[in-house]
N, C-alpha and C. Protein backbone atom coordinates (compact mmCIF):
# COMPACT_ATOMS: atom_id res chain seq x y z
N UNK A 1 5.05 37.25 14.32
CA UNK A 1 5.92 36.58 15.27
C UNK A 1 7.18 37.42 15.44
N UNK A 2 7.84 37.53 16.72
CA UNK A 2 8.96 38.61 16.68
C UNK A 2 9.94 37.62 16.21
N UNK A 3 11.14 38.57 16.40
CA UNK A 3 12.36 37.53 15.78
C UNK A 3 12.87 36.94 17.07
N UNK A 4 12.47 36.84 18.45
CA UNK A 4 13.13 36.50 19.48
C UNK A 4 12.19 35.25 19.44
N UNK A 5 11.02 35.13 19.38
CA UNK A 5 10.43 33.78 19.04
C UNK A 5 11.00 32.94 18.24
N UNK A 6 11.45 32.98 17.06
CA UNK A 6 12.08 31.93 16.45
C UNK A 6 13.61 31.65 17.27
N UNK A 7 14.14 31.94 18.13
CA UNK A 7 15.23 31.68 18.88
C UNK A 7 15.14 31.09 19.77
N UNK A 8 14.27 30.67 20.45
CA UNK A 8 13.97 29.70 22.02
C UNK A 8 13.27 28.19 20.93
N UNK A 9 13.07 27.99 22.39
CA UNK A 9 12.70 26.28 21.96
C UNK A 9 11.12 26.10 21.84
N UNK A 10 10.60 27.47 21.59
CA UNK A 10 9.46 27.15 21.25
C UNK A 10 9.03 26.40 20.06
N UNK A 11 8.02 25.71 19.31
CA UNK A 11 7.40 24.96 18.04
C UNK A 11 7.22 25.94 16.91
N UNK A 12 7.80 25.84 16.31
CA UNK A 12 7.37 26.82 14.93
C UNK A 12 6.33 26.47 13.95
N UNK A 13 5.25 27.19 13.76
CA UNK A 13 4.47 26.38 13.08
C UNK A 13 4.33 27.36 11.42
N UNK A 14 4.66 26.33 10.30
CA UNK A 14 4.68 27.08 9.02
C UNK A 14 3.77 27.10 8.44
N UNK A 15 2.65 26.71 9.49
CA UNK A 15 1.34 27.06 8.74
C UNK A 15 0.58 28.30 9.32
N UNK A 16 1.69 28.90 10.29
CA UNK A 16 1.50 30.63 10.56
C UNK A 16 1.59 31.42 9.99
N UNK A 17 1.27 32.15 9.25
CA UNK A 17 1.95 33.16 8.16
C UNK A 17 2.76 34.18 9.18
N UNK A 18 2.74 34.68 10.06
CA UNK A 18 3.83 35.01 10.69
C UNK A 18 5.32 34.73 11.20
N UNK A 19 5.11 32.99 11.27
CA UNK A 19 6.21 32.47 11.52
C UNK A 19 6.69 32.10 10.63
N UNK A 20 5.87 31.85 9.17
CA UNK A 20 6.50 31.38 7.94
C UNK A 20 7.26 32.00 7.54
N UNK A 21 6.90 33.70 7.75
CA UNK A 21 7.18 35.27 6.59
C UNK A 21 8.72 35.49 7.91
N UNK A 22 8.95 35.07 9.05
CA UNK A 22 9.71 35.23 9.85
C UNK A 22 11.34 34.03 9.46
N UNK A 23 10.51 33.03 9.12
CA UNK A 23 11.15 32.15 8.95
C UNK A 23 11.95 31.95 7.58
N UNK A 24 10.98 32.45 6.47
CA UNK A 24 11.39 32.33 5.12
C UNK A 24 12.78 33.66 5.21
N UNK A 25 12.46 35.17 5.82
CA UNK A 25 13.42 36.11 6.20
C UNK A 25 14.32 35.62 6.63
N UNK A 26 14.28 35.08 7.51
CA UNK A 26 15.86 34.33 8.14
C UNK A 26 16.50 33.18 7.58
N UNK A 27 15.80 32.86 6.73
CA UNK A 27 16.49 31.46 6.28
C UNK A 27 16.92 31.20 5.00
N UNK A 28 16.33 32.20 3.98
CA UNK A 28 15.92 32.17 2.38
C UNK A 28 17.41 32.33 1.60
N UNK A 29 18.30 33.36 1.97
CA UNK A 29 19.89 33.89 2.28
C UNK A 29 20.59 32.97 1.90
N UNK A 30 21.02 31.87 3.43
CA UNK A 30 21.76 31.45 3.79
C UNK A 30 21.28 29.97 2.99
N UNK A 31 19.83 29.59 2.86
CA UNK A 31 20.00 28.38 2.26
C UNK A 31 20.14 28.65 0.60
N UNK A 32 19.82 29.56 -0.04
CA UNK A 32 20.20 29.79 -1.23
C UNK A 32 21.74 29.82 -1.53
N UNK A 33 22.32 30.04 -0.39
CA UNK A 33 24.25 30.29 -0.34
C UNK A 33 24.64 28.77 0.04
N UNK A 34 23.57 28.01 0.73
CA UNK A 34 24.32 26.83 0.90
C UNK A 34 23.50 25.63 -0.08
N UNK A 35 22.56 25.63 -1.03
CA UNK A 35 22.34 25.18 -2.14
C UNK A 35 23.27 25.61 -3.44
N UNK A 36 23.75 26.70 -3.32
CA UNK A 36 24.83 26.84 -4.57
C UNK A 36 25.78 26.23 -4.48
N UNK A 37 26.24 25.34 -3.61
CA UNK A 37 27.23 24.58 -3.55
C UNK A 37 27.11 23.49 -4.18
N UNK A 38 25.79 23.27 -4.71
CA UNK A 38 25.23 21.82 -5.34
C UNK A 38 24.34 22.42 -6.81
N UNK A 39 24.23 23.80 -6.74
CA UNK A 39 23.73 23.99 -8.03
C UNK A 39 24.11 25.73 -8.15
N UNK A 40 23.44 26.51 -9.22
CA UNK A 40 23.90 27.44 -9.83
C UNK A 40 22.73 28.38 -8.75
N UNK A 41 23.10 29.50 -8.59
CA UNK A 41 22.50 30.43 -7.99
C UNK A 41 20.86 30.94 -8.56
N UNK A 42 20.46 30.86 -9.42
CA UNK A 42 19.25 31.14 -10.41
C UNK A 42 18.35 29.54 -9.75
N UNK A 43 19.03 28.67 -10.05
CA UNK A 43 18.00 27.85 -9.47
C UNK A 43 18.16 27.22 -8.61
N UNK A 44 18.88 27.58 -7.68
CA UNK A 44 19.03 27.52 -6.03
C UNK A 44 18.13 28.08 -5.32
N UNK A 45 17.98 29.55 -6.20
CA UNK A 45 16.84 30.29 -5.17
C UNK A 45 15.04 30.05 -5.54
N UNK A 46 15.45 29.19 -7.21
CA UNK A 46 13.83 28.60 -7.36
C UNK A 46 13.62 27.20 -6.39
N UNK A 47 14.68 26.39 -6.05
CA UNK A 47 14.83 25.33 -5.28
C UNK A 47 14.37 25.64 -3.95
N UNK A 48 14.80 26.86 -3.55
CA UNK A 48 14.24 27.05 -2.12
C UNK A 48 13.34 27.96 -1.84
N UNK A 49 12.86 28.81 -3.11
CA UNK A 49 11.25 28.82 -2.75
C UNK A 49 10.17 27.98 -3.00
N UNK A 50 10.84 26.69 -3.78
CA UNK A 50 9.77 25.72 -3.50
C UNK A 50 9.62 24.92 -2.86
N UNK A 51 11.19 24.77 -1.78
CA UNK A 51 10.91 24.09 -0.46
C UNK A 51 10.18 24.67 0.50
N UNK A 52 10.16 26.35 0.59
CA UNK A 52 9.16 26.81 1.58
C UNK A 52 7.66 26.84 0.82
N UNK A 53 7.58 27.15 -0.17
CA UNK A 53 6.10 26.76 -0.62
C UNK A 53 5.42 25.48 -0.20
N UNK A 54 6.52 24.31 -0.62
CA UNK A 54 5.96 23.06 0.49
C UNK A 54 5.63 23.00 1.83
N UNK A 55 6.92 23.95 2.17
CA UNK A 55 6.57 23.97 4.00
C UNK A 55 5.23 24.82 4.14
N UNK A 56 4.97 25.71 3.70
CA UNK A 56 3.69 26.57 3.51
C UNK A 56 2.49 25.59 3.30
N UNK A 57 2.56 24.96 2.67
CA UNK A 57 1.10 24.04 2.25
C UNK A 57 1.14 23.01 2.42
N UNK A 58 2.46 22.20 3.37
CA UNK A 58 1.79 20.97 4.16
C UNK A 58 1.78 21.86 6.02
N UNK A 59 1.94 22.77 6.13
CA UNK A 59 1.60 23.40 7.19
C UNK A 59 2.86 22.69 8.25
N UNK A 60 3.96 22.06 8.19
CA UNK A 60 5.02 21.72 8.66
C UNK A 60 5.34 22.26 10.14
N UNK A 61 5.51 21.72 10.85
CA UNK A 61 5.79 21.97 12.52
C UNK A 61 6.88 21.52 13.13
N UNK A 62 7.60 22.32 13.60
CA UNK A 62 9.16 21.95 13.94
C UNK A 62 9.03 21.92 15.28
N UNK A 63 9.60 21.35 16.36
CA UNK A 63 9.59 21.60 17.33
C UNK A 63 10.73 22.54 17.66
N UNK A 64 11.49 22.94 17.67
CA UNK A 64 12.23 24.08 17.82
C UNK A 64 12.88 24.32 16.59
N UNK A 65 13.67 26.04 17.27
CA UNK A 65 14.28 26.20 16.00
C UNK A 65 15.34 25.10 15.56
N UNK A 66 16.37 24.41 16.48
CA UNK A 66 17.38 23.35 15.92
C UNK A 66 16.34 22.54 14.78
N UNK A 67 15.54 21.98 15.58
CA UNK A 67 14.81 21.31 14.22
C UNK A 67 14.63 21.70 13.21
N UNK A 68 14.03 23.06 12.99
CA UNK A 68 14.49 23.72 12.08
C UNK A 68 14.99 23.87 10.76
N UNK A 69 15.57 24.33 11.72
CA UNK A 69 17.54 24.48 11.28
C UNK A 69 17.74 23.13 10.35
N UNK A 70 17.79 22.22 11.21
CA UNK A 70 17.86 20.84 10.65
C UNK A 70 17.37 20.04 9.40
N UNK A 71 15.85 20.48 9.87
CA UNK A 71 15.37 20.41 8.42
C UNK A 71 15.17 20.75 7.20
N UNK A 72 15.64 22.15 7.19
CA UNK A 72 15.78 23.41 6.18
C UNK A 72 16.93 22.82 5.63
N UNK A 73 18.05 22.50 6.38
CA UNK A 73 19.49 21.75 5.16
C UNK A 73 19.43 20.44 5.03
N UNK A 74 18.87 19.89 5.67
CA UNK A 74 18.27 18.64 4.80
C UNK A 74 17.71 18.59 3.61
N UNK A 75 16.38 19.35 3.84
CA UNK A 75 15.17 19.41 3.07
C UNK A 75 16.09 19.99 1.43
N UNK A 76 16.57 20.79 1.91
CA UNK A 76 17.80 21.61 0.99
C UNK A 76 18.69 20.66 0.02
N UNK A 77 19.31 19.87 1.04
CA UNK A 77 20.22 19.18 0.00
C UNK A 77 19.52 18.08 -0.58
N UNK A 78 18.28 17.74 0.05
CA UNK A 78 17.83 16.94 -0.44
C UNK A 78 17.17 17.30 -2.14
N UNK A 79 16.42 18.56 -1.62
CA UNK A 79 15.52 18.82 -3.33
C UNK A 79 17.10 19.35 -4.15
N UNK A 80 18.08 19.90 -3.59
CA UNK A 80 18.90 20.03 -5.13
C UNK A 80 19.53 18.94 -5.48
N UNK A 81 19.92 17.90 -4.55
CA UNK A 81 20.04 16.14 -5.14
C UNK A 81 19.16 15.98 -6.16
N UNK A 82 17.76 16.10 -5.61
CA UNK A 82 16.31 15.98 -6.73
C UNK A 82 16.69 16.89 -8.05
N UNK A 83 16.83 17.91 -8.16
CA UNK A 83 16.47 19.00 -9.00
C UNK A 83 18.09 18.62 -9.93
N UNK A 84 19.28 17.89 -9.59
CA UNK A 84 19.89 17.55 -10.39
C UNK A 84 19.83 16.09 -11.01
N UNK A 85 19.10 15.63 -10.40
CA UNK A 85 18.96 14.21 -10.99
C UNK A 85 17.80 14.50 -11.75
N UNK A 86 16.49 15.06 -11.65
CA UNK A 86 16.08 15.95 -12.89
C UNK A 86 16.38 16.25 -14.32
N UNK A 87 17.19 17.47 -13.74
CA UNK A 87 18.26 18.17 -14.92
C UNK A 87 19.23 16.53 -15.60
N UNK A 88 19.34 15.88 -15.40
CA UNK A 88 20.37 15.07 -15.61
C UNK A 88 19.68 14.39 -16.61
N UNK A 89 18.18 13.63 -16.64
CA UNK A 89 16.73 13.03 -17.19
C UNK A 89 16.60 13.28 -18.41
N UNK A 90 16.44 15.31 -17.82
CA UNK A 90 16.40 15.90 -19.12
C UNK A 90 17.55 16.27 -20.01
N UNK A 91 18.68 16.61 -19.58
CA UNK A 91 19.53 16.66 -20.26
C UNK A 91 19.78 15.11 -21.66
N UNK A 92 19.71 14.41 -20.82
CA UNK A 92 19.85 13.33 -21.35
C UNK A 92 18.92 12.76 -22.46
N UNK A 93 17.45 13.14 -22.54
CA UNK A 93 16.31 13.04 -23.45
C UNK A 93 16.61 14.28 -24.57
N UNK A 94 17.14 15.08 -23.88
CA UNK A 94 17.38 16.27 -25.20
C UNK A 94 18.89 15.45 -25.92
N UNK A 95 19.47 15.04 -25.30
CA UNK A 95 21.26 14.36 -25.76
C UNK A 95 20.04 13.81 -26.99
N UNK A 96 19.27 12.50 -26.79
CA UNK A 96 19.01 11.42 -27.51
C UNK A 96 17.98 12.00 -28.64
N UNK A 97 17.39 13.17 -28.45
CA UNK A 97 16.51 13.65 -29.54
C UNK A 97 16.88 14.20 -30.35
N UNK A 98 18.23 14.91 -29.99
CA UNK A 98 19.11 16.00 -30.87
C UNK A 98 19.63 14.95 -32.00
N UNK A 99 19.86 13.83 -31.37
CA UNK A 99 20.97 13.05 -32.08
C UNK A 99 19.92 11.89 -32.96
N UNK A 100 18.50 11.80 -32.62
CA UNK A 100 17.24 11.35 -33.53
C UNK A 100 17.77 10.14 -33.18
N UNK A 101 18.11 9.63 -32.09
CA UNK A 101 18.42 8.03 -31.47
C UNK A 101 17.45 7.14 -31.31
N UNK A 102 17.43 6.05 -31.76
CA UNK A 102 16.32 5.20 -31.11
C UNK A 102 16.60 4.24 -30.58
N UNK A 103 15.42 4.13 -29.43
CA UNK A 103 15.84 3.80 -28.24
C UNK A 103 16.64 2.41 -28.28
N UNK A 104 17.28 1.91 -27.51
CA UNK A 104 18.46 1.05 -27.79
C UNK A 104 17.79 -0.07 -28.25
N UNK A 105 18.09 -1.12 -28.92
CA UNK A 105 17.66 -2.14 -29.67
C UNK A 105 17.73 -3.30 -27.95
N UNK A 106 18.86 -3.47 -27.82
CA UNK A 106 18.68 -4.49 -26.83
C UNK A 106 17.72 -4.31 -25.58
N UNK A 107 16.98 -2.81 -25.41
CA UNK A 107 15.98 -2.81 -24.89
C UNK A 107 14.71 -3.24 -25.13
N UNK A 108 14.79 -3.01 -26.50
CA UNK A 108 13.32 -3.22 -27.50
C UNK A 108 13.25 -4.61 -27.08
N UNK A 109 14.20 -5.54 -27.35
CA UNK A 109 14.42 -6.70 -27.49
C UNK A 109 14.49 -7.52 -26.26
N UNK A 110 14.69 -6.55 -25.06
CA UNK A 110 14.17 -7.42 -24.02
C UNK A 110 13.03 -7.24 -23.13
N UNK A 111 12.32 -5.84 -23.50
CA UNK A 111 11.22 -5.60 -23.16
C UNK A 111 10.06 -6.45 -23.64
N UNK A 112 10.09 -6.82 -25.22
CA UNK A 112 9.30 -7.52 -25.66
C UNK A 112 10.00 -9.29 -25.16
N UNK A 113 10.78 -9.77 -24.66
CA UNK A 113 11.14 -10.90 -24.43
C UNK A 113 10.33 -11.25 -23.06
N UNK A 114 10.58 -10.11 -22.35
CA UNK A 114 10.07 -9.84 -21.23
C UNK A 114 8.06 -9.72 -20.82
N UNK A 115 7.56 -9.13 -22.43
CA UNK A 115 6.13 -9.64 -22.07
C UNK A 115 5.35 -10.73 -22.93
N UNK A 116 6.74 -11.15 -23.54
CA UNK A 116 6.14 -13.04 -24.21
C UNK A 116 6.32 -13.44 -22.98
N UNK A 117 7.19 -13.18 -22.04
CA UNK A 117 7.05 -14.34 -20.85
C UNK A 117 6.11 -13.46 -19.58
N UNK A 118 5.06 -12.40 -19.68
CA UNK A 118 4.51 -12.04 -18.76
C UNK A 118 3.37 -13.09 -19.41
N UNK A 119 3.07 -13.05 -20.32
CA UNK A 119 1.98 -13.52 -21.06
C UNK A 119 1.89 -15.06 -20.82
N UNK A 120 3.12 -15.96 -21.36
CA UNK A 120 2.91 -16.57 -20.53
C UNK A 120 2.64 -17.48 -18.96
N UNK A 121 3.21 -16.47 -18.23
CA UNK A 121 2.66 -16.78 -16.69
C UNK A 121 1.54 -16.64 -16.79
N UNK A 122 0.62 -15.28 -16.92
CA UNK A 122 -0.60 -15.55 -17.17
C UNK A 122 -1.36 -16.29 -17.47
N UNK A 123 -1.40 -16.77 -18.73
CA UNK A 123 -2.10 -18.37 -19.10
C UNK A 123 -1.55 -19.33 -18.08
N UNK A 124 0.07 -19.38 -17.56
CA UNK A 124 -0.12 -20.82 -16.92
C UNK A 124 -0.59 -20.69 -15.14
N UNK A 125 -0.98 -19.49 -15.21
CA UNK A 125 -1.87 -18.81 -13.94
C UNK A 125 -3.52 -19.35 -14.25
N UNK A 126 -3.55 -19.34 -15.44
CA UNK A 126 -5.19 -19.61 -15.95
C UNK A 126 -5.68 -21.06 -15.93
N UNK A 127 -4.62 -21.91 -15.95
CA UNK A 127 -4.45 -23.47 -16.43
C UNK A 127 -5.73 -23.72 -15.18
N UNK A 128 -5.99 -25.26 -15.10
CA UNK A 128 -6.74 -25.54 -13.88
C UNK A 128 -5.18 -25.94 -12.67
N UNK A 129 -6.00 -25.53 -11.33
CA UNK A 129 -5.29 -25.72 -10.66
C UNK A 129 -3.75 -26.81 -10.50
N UNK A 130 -4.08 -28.12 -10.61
CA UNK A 130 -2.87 -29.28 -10.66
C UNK A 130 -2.55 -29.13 -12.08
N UNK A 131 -3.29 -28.55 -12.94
CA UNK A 131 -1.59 -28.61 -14.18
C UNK A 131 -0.80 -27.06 -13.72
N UNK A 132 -1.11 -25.90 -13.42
CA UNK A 132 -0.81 -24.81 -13.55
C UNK A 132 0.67 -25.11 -12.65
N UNK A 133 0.22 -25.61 -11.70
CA UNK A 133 1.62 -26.27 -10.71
C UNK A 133 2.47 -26.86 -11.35
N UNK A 134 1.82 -28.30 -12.17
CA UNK A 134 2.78 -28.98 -13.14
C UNK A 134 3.46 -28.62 -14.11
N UNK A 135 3.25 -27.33 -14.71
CA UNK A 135 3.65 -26.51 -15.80
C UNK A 135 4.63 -25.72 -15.12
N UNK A 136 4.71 -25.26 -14.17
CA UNK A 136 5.31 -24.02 -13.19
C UNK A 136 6.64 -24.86 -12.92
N UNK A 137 6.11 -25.50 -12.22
CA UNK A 137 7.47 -26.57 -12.00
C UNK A 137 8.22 -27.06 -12.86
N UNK A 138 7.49 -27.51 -13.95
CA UNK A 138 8.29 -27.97 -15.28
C UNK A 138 9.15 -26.77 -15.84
N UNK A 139 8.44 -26.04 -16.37
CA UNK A 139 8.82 -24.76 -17.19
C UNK A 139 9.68 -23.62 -16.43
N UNK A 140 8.57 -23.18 -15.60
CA UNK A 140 9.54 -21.87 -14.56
C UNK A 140 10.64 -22.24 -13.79
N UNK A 141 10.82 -23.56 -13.30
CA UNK A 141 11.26 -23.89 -12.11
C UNK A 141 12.22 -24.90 -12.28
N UNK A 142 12.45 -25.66 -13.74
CA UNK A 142 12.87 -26.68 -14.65
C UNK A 142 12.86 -28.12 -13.68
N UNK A 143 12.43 -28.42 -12.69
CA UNK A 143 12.11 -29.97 -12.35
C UNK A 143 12.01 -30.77 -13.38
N UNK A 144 12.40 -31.96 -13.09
CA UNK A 144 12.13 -33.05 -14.10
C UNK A 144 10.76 -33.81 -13.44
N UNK A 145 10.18 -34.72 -14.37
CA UNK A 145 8.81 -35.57 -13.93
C UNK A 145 8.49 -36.05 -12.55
N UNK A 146 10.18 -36.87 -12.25
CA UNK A 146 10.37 -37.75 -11.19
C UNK A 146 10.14 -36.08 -9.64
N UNK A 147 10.75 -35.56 -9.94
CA UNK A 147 10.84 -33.98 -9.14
C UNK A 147 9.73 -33.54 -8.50
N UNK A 148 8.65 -33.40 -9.56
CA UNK A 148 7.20 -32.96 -9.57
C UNK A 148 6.59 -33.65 -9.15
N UNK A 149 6.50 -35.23 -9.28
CA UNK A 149 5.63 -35.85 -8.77
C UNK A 149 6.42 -36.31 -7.21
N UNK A 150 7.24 -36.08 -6.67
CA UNK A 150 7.66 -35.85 -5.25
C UNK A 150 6.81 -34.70 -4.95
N UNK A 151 7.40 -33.55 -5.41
CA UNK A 151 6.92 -32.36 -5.03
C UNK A 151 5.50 -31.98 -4.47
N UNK A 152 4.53 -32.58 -5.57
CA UNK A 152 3.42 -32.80 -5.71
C UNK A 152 2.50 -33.56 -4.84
N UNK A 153 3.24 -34.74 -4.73
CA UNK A 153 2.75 -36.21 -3.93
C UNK A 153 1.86 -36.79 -5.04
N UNK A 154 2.19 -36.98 -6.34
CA UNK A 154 1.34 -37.64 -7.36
C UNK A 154 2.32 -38.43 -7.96
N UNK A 155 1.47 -39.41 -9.13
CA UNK A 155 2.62 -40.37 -9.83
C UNK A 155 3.31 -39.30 -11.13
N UNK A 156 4.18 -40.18 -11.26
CA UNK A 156 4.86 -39.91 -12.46
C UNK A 156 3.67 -39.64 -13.50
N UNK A 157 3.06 -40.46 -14.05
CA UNK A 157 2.10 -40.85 -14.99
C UNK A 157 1.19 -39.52 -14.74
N UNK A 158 0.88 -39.15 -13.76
CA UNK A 158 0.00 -37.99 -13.17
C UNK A 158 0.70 -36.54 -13.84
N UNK A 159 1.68 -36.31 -13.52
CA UNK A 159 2.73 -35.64 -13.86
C UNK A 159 2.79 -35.33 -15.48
N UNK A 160 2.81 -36.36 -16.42
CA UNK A 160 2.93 -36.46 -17.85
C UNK A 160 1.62 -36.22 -18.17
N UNK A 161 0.53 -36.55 -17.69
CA UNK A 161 -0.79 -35.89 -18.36
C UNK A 161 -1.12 -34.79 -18.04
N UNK A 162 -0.82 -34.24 -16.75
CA UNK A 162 -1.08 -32.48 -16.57
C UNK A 162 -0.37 -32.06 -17.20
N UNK A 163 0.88 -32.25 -17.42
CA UNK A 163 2.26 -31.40 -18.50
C UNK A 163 1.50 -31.52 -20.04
N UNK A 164 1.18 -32.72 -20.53
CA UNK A 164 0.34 -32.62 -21.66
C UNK A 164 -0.92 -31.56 -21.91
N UNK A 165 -1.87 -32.42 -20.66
CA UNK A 165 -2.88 -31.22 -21.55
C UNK A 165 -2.44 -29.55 -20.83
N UNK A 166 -1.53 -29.11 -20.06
CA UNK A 166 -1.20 -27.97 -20.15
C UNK A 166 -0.77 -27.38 -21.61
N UNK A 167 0.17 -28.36 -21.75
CA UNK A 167 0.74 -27.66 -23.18
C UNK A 167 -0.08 -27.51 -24.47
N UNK A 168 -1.14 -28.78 -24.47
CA UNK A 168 -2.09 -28.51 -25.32
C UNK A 168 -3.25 -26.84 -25.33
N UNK A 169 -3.49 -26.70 -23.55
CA UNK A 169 -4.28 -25.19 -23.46
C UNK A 169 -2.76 -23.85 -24.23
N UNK A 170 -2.32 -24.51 -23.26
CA UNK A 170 -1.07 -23.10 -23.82
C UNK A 170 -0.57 -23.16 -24.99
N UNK A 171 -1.06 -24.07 -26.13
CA UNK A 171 -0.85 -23.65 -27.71
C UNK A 171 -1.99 -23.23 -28.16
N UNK A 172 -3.18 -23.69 -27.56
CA UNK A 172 -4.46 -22.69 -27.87
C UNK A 172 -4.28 -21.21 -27.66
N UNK A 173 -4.03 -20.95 -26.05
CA UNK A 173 -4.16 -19.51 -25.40
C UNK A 173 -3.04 -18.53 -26.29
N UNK A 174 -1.64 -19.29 -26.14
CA UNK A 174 -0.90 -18.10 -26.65
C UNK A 174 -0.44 -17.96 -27.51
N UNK A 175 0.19 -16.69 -28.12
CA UNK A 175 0.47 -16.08 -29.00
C UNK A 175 1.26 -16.70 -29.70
N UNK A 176 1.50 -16.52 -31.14
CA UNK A 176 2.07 -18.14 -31.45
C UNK A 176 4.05 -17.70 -30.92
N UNK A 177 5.02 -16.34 -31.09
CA UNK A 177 5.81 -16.29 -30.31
C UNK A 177 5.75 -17.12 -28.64
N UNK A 178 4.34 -16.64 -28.02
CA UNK A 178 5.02 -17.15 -26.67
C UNK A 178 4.44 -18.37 -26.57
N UNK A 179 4.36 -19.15 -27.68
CA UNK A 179 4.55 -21.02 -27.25
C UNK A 179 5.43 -21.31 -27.85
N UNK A 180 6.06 -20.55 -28.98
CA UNK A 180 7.66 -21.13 -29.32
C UNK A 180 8.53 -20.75 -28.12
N UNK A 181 8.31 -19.54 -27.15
CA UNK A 181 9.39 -19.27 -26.40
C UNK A 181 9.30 -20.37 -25.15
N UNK A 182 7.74 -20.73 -25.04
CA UNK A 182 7.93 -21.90 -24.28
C UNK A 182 8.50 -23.11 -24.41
N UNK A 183 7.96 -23.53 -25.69
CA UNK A 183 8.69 -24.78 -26.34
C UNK A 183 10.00 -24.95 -26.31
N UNK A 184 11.08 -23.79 -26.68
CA UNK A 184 12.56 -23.28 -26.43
C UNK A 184 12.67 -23.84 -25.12
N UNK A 185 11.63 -24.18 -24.22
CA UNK A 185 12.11 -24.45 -22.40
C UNK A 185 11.67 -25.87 -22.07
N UNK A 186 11.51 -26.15 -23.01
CA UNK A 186 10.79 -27.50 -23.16
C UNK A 186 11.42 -29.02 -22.67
């Protein structure tokens, strides 16, 4: 492709190897000079040969050069945004390994809080249909009897025996933590 082609408003296509090898020449420079403004020169210029390697192998089509243009400092500030929030990941996993940290306790502690109560949705997903509601409402949703059986369009009395034998399946099904954490909601 000459170099007067990439200057009109013709379509550039980067799945030309002519227009790519035209394009990567004219552009490789100036976006490596305007990625160092967001990162260090060494991996500015690995940043933007792997934005044209992308443009290379999704075969990318600009309609003119402005587009281009356009998308090259986009695409640009976009992967060294990426490539420092990266670096930042890792920096940060090497901070916590150097220092033999483990991982924060109040995470541990709410991750596992977090799948006593996946566990139980599940079972009260499993219940038969009219208690699974009556349980949901009771438990997830905290209604009282009188609540549910509006809600519902059933009696009160209706209400207290699905809540029963729910709670009776869900001390069978679960784990004995997640029927104390239910019971706690009780």
């Amino acid at each position: 492709m000459e170099t007067a082609s990439i200057t009109n408003r013709a379509p550039i296509d980067m799945g030309n190897e002519d227009a790519f090898e035209e394009m990567y020449r004219s552009y490789f420079a100036p976006l490596c000079y305007f990625a160092r403004k967001y990162i260090d020169q060494e991996d500015a210029e690995d940043v933007i040969n792997n934005l044209f390697l992308k443009l290379w192998r999704q075969k990318e089509l600009f309609e003119s050069i402005q587009h281009a243009q356009s998308a090259l400092y986009v695409a640009t500030r976009n992967s060294c945004l990426d490539f420092l929030k990266i670096a930042k990941r890792a920096e940060d996993r090497h901070i916590l390994v150097a220092k033999g940290a483990a991982p924060d306790a109040d995470f541990i502690e709410q991750m596992i809080r977090t799948e006593v109560w996946a566990e139980i949705y599940r079972e009260i997903n499993k219940l038969p249909v009219q208690c699974s509601k009556v349980i949901s409402l009771s438990f997830v949703e905290g209604l009282k009897n009188d609540e549910i059986a509006r809600e519902l369009d059933i009696s009160i009395q209706t209400v207290k025996n699905q809540k029963s034998m729910g709670v009776k399946l869900l001390k069978q099904k679960l784990s004995k933590s997640g029927f104390l954490l239910l019971c706690m909601y009780m």
